[in-house]
N, C-alpha and C. Protein backbone atom coordinates (compact mmCIF):
# COMPACT_ATOMS: atom_id res chain seq x y z
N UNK A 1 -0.96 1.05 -29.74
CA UNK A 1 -0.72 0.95 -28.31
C UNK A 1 -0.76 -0.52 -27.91
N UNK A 2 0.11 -1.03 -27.06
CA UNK A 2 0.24 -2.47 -26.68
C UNK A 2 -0.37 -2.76 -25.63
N UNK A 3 -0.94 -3.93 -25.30
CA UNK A 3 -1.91 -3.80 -24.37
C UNK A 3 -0.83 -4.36 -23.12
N UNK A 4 -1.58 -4.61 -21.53
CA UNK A 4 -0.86 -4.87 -20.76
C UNK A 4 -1.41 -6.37 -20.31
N UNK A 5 -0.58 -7.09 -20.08
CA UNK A 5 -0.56 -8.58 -19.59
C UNK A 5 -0.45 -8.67 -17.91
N UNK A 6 -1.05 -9.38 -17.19
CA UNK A 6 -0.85 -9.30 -15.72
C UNK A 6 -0.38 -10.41 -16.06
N UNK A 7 0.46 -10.67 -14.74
CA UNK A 7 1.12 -12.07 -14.22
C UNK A 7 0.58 -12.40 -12.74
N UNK A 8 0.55 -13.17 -12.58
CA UNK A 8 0.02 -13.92 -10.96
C UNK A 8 0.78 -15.08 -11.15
N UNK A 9 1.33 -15.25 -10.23
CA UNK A 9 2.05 -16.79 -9.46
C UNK A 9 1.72 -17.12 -8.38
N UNK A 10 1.27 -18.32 -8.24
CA UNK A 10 0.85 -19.08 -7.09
C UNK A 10 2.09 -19.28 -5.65
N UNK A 11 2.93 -18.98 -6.40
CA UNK A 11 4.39 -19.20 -5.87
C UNK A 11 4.90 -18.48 -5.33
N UNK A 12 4.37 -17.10 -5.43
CA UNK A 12 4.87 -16.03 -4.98
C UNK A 12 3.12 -15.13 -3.82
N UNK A 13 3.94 -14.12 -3.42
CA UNK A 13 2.78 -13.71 -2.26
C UNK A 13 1.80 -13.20 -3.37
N UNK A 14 0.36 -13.48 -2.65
CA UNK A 14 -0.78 -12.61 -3.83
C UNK A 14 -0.41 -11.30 -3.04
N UNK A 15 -1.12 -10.22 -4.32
CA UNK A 15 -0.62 -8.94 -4.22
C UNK A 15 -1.51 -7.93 -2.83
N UNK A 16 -0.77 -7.51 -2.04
CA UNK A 16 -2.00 -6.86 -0.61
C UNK A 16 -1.79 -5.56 -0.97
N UNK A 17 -2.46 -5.10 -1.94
CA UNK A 17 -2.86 -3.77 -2.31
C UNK A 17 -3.54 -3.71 -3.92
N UNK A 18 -3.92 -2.98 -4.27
CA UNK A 18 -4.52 -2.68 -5.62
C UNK A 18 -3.42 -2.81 -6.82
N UNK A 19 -2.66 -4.05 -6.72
CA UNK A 19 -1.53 -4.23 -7.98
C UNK A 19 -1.48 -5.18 -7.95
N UNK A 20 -1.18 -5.41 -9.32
CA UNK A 20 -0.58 -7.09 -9.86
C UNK A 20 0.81 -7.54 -9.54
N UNK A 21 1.30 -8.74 -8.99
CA UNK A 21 2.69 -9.12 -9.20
C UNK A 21 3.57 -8.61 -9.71
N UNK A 22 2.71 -8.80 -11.37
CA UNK A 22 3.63 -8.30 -12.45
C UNK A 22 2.89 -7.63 -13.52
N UNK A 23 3.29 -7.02 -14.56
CA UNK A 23 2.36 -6.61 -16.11
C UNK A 23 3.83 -6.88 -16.73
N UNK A 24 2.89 -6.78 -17.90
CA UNK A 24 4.03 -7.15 -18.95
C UNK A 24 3.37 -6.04 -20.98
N UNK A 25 4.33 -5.60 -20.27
CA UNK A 25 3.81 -4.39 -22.02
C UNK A 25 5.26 -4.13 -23.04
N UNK A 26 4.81 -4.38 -24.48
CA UNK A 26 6.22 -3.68 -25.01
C UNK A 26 7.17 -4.84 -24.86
N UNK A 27 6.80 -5.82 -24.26
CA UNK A 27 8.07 -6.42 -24.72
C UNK A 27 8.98 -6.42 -22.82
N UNK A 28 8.31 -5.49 -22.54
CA UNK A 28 8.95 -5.47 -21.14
C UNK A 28 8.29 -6.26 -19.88
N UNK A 29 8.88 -6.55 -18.85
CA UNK A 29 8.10 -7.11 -17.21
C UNK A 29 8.64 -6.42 -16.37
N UNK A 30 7.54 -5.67 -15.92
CA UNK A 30 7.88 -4.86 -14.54
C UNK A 30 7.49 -5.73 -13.63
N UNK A 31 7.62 -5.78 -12.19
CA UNK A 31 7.52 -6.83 -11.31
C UNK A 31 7.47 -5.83 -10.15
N UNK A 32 6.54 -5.74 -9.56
CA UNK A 32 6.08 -4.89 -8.15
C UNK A 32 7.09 -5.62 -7.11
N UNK A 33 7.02 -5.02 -6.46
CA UNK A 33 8.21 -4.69 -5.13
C UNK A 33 7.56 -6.56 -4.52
N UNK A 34 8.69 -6.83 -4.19
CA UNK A 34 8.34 -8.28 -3.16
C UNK A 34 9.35 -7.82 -1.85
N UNK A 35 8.89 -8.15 -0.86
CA UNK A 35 9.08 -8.39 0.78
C UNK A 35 9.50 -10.03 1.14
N UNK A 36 9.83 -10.19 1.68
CA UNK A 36 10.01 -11.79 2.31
C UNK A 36 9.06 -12.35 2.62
N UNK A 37 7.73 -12.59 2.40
CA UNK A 37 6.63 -13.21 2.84
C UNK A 37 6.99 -14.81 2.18
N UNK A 38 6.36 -15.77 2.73
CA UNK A 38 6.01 -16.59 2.70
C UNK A 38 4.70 -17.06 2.11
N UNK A 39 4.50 -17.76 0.38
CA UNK A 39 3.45 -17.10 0.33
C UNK A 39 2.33 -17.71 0.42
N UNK A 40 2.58 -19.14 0.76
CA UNK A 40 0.87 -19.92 1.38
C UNK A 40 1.06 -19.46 2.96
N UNK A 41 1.48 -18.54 3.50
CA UNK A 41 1.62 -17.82 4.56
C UNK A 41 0.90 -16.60 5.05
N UNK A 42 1.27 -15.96 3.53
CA UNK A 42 1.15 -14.33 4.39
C UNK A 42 1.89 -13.40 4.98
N UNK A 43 2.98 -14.56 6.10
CA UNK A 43 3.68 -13.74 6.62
C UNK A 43 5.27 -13.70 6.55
N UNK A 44 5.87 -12.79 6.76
CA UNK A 44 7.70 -12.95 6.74
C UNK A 44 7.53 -13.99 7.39
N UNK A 45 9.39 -14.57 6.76
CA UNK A 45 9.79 -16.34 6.51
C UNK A 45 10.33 -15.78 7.84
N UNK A 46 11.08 -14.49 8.22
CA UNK A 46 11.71 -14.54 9.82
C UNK A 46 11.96 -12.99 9.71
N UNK A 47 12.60 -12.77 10.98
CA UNK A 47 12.84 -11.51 11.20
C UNK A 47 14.02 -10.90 10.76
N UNK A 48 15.31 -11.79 10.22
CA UNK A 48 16.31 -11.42 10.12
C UNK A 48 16.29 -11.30 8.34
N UNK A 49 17.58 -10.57 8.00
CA UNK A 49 17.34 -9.61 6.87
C UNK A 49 18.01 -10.47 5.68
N UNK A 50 19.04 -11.48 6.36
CA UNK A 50 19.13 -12.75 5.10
C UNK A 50 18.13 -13.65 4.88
N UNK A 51 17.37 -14.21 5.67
CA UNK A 51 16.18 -14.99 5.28
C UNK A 51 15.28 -13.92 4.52
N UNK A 52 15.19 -13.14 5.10
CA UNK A 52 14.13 -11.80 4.06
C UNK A 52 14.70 -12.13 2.48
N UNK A 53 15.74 -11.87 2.90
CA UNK A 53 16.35 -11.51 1.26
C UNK A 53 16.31 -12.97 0.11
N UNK A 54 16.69 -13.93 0.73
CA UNK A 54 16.36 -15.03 0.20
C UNK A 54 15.00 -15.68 -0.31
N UNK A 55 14.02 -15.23 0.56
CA UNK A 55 12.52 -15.11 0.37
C UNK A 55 12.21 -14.82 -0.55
N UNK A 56 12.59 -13.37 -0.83
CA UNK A 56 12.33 -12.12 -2.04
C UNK A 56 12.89 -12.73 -3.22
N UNK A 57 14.07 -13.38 -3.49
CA UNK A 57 14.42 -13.90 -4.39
C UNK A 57 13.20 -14.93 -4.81
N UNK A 58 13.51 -15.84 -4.11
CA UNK A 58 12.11 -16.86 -4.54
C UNK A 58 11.24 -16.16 -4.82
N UNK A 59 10.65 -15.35 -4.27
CA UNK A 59 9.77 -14.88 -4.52
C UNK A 59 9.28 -14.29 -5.76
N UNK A 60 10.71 -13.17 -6.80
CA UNK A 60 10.95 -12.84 -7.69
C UNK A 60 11.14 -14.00 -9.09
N UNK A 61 11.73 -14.89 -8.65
CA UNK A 61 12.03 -16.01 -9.03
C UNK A 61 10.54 -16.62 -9.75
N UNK A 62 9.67 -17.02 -9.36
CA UNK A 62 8.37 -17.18 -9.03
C UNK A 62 7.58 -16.61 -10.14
N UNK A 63 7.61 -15.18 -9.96
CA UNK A 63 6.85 -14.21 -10.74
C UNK A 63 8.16 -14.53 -12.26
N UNK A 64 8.48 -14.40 -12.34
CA UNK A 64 9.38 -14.19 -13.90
C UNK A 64 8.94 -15.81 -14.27
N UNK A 65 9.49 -16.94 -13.49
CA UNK A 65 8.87 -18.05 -14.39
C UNK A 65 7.31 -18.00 -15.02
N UNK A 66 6.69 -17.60 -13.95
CA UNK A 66 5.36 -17.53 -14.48
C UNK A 66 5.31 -16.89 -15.68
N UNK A 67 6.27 -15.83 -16.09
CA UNK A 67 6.06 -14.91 -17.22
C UNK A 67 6.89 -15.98 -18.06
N UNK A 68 7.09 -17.01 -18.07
CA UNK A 68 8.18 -17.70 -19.23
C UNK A 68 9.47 -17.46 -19.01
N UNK A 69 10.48 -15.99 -18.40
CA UNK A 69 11.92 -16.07 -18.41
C UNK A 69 12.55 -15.98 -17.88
N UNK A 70 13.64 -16.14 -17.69
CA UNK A 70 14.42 -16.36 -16.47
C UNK A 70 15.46 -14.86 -15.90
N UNK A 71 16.30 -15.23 -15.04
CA UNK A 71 17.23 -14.68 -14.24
C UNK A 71 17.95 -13.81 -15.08
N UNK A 72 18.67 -13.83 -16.28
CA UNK A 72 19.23 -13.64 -17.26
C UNK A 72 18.15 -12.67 -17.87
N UNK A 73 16.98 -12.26 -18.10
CA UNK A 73 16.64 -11.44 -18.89
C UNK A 73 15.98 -10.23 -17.64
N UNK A 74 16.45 -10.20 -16.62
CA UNK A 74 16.53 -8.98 -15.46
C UNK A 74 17.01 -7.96 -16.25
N UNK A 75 16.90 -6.99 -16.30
CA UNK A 75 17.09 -5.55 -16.72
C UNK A 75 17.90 -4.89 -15.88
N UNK A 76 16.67 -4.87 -14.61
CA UNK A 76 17.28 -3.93 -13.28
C UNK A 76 16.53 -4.22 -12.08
N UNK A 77 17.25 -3.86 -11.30
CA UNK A 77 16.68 -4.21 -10.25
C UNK A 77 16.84 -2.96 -9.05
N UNK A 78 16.15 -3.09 -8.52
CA UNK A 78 15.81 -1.57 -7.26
C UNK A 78 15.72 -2.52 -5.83
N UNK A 79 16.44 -2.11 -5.04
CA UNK A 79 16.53 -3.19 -3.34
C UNK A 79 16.18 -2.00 -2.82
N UNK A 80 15.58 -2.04 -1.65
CA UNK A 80 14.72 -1.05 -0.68
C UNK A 80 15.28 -2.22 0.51
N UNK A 81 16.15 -1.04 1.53
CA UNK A 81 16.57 -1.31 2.46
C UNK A 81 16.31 -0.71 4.12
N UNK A 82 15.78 -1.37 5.00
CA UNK A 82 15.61 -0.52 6.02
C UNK A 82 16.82 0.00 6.87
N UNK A 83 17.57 -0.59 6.66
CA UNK A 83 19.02 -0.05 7.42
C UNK A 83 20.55 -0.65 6.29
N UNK A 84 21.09 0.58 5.96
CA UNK A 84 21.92 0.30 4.95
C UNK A 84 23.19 -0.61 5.82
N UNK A 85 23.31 -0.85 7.04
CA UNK A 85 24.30 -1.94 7.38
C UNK A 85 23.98 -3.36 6.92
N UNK A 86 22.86 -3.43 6.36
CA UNK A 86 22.69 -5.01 6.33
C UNK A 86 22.81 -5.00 4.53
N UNK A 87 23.23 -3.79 3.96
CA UNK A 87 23.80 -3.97 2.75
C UNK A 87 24.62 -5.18 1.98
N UNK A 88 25.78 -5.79 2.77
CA UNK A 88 26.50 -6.42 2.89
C UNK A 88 25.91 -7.79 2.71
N UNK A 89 25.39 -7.95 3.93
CA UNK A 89 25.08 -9.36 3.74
C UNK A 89 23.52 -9.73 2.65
N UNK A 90 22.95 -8.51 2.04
CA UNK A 90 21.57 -8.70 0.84
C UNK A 90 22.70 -8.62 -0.29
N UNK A 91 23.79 -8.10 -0.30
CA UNK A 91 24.49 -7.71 -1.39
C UNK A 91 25.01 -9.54 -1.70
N UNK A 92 25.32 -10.34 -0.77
CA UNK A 92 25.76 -11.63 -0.60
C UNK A 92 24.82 -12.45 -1.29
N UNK A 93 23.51 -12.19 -1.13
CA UNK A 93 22.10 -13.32 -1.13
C UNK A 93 21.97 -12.57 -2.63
N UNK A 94 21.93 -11.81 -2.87
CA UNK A 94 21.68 -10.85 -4.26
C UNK A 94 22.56 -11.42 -5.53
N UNK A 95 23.98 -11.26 -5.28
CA UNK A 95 24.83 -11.73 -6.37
C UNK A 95 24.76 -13.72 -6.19
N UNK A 96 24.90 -13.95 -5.00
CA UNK A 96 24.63 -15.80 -5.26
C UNK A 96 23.15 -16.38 -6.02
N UNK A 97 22.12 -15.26 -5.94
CA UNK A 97 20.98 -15.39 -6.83
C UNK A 97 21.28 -15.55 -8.56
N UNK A 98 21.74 -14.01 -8.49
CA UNK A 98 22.03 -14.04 -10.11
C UNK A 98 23.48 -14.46 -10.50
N UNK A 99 23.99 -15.70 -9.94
CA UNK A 99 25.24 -15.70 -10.56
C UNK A 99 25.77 -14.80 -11.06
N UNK A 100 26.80 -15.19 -12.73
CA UNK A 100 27.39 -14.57 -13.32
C UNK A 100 26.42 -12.90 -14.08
N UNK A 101 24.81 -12.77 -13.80
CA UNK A 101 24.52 -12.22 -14.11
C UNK A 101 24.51 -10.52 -14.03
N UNK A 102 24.71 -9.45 -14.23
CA UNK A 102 25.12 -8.37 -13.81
C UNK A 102 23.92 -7.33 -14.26
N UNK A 103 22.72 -7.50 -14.15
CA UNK A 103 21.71 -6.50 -14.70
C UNK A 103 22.43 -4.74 -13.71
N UNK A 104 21.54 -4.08 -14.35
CA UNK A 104 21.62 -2.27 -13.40
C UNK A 104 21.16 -2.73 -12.29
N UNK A 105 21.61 -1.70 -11.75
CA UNK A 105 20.81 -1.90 -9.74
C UNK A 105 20.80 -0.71 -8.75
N UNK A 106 19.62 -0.30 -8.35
CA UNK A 106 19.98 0.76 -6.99
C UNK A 106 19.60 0.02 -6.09
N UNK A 107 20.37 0.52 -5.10
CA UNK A 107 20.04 0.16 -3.50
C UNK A 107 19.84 1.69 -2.80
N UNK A 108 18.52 1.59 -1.97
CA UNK A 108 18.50 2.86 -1.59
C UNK A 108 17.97 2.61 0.16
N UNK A 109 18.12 3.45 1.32
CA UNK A 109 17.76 3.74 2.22
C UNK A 109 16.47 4.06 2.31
N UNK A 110 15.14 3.17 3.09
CA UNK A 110 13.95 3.75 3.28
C UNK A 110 13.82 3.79 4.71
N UNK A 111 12.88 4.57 5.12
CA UNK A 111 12.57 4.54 6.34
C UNK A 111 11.34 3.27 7.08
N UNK A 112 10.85 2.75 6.25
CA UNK A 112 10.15 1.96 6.92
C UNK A 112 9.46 1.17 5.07
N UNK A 113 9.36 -0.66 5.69
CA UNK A 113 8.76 -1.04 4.56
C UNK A 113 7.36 -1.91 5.02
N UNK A 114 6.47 -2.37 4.58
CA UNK A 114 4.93 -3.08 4.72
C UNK A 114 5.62 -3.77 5.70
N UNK A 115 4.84 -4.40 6.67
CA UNK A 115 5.13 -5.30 7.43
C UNK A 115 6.14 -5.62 8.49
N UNK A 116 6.78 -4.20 8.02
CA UNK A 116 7.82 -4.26 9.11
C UNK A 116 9.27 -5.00 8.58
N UNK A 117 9.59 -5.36 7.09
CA UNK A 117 9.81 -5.84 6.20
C UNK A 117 11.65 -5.12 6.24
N UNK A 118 12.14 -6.19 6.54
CA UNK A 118 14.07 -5.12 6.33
C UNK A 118 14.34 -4.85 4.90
N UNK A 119 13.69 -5.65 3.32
CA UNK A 119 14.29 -5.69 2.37
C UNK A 119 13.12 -5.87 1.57
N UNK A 120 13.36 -5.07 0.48
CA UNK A 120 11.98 -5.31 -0.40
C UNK A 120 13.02 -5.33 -1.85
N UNK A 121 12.54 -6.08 -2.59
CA UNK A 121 13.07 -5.77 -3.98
C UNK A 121 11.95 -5.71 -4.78
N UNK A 122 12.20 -4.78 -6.08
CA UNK A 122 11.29 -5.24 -7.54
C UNK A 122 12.50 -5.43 -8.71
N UNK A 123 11.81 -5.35 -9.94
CA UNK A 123 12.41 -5.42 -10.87
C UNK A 123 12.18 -5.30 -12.54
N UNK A 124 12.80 -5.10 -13.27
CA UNK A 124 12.35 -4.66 -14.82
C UNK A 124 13.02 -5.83 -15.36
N UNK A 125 12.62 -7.06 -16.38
CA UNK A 125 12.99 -7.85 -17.22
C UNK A 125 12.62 -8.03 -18.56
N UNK A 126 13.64 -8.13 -19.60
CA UNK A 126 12.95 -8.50 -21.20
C UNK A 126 12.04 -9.79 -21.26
N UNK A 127 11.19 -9.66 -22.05
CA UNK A 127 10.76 -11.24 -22.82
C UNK A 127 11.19 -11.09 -24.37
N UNK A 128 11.50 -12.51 -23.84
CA UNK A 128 12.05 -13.00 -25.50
C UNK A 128 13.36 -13.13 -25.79
């Protein structure tokens, strides 16, 4: 059995609930859901749902360096949306993140996220 590795980044929001950033088992990095916070903050960078989304990137961004790898070893990724019209423009901030990169992806409709939050992402990445 492989044991599990936490990740913490200074760079990214500390975690406001009973979870780590990230773990890392198997060879794999799961990466808990990020929101747009700001994270020597605390709080969302703004109210609108492209600055959210741009946030979250950094934010994601953040947590994977800390683990050693980059953009390119994303797996998949899951976007949690509070209103699927603003699809469009996270779908914009989403692909200019990962460039040429094309990991799996759902986007799904929630009814409400922490904080009042329009866009949450997580994500699954290889090491190595």
């Amino acid at each position: 059995m492989s044991s599990i590795q936490i990740i913490h980044s200074d760079n990214a929001p500390k975690a406001v609930g009973p979870y780590s950033q990230a773990v890392i088992s198997g060879g794999v990095l799961y990466a808990s859901g990020q929101i747009g916070l700001v994270p020597a903050e605390g709080k969302l960078v703004a109210d609108d749902v492209q600055s959210q989304a741009r946030q979250v990137t950094k934010n994601l961004s953040a947590v994977l360096s800390e683990a050693g790898i980059s953009l390119t070893d994303i797996l998949k990724v899951n976007i949690f949306l509070t209103d699927m019209a603003d699809f469009p423009l996270v779908n914009e901030i989403y692909a200019a993140w990962l460039g040429e990169h094309r990991p799996a992806r759902a986007t799904v409709a929630v009814a409400a996220l922490p904080l009042a939050a329009k866009v949450e992402m997580d994500l699954v990445a290889r090491i190595g």
